[in-house]
C-alpha atoms as a PDB file:
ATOM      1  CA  UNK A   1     -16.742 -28.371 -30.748  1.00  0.00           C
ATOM      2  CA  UNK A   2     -17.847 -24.944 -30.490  1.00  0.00           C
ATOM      3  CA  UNK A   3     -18.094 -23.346 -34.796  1.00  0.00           C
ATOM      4  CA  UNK A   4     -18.693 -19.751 -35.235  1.00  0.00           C
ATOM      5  CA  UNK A   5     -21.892 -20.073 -36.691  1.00  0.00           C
ATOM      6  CA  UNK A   6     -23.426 -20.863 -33.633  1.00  0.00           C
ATOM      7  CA  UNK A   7     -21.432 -18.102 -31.501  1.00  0.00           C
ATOM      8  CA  UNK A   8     -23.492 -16.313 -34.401  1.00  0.00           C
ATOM      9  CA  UNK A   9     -26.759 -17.941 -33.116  1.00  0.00           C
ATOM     10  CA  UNK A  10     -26.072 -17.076 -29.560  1.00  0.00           C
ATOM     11  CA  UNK A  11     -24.708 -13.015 -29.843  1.00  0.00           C
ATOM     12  CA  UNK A  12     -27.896 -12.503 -32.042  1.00  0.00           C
ATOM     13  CA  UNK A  13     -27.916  -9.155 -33.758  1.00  0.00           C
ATOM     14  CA  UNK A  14     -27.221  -7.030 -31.185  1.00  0.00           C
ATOM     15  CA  UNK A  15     -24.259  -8.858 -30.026  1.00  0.00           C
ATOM     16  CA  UNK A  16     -22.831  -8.992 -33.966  1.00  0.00           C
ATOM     17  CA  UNK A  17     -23.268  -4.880 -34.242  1.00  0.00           C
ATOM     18  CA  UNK A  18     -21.178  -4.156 -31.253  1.00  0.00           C
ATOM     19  CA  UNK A  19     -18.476  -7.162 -32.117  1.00  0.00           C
ATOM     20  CA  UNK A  20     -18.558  -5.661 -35.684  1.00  0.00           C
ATOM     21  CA  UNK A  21     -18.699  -1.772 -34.391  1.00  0.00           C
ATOM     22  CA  UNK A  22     -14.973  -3.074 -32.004  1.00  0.00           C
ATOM     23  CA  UNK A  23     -13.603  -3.979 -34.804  1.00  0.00           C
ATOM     24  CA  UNK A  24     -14.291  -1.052 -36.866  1.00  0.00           C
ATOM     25  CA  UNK A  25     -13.500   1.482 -33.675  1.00  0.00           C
ATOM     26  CA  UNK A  26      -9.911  -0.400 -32.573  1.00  0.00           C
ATOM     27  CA  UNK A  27      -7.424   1.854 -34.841  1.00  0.00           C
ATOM     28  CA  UNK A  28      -9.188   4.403 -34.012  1.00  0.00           C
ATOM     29  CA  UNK A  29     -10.305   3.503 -30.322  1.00  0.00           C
ATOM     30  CA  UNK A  30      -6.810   1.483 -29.406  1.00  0.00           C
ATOM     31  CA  UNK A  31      -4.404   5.317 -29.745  1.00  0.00           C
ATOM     32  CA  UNK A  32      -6.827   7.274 -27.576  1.00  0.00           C
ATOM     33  CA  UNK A  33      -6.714   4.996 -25.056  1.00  0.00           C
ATOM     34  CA  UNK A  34      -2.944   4.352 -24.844  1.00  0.00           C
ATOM     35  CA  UNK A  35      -2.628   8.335 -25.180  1.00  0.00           C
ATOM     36  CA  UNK A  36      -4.946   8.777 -21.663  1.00  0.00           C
ATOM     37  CA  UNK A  37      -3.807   5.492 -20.488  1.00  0.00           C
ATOM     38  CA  UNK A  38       0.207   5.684 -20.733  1.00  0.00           C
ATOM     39  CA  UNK A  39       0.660   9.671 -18.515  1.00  0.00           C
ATOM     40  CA  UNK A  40      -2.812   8.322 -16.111  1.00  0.00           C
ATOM     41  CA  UNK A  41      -0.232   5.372 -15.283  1.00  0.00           C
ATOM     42  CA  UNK A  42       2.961   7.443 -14.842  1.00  0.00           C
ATOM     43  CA  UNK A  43       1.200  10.018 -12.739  1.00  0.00           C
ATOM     44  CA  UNK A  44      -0.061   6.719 -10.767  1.00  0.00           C
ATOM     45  CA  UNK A  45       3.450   5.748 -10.478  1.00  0.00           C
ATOM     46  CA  UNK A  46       4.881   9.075  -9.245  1.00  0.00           C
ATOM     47  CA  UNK A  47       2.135   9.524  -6.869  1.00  0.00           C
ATOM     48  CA  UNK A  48       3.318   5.785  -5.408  1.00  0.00           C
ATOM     49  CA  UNK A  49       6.874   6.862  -5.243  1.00  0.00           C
ATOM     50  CA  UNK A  50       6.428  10.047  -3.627  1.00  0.00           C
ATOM     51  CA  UNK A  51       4.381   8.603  -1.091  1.00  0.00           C
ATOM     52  CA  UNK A  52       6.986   5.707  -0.543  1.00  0.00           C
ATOM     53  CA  UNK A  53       9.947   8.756  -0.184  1.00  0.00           C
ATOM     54  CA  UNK A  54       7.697  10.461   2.203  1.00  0.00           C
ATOM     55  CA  UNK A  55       6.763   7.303   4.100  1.00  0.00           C
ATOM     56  CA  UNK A  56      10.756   6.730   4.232  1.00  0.00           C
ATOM     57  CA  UNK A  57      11.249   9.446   6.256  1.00  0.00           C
ATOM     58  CA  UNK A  58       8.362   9.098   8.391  1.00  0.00           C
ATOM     59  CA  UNK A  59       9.605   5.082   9.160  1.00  0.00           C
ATOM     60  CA  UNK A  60      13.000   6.313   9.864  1.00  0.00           C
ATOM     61  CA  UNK A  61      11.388   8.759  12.359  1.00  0.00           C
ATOM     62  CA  UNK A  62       9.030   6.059  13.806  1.00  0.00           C
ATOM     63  CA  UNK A  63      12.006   4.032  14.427  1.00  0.00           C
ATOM     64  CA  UNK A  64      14.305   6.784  16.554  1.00  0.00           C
ATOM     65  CA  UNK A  65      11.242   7.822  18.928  1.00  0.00           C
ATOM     66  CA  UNK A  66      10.927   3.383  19.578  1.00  0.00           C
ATOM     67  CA  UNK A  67      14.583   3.159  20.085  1.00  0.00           C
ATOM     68  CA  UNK A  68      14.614   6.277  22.335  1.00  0.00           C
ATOM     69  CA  UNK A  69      11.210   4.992  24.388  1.00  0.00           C
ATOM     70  CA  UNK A  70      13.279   1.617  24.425  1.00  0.00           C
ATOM     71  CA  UNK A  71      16.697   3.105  26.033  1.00  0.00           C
ATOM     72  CA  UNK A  72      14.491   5.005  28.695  1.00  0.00           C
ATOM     73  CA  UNK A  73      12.530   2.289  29.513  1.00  0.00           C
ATOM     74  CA  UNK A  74      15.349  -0.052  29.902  1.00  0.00           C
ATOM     75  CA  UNK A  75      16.991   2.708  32.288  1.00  0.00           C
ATOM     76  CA  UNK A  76      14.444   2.892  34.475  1.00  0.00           C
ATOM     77  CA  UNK A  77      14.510  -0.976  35.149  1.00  0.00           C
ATOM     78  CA  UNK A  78      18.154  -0.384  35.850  1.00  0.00           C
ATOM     79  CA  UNK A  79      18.195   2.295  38.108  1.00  0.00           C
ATOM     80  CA  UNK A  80      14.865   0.229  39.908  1.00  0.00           C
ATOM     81  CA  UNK A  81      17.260  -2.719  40.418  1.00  0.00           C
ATOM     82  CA  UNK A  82      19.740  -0.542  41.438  1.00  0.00           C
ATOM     83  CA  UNK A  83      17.423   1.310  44.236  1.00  0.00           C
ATOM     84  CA  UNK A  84      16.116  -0.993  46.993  1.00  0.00           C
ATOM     85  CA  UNK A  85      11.957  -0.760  47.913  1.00  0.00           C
ATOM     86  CA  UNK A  86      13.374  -0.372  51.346  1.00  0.00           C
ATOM     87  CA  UNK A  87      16.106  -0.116  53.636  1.00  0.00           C
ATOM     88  CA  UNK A  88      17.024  -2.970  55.454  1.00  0.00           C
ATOM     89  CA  UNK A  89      18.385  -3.169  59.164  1.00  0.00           C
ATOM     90  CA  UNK A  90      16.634   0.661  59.824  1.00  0.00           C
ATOM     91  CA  UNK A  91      14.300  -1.228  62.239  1.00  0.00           C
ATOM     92  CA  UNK A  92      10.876  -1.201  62.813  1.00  0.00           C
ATOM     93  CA  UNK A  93       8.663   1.894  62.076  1.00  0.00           C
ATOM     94  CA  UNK A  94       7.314   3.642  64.852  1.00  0.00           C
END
């Protein structure tokens, strides 16, 4: 089982100043932080929905061009049924 005395052994002194100097610097550290961190993520957060409105729109358009390249191409296999390659009982070609 790990004790702290030998966590103590292990840091050495360098690694006590800095745990020491964390604990000293939280209250002070901990505000300025949330104070950057807290509008840094809402202005993430906006940027992410705006881009998801905008890509909305952009979808939606996406969609009407496919279902417009869709309805012509499916025209144009009807009216190919629809028109024979040839015309039977003309004879043969001169």
């Amino acid at each position: 089982m790990a004790k702290i005395t030998d966590f103590v052994e292990d840091a050495g002194a360098p690694g006590i100043i800095v745990g020491i100097g964390a604990v000293l610097l939280a209250p002070v550290v901990l505000p300025i932080v949330a104070g950057i961190g807290k509008p840094l993520a809402k202005s993430v957060i906006k940027g992410g929905l705006l881009a998801y409105e905008r890509s909305k729109g952009a979808i939606a358009e996406l969609g009407e061009t496919w279902d417009d390249i869709v309805a012509e191409a499916r025209a144009e296999v009807a009216e190919a049924k629809q028109t024979p390659a040839f015309e039977p009982g003309q004879g043969t070609p001169e």
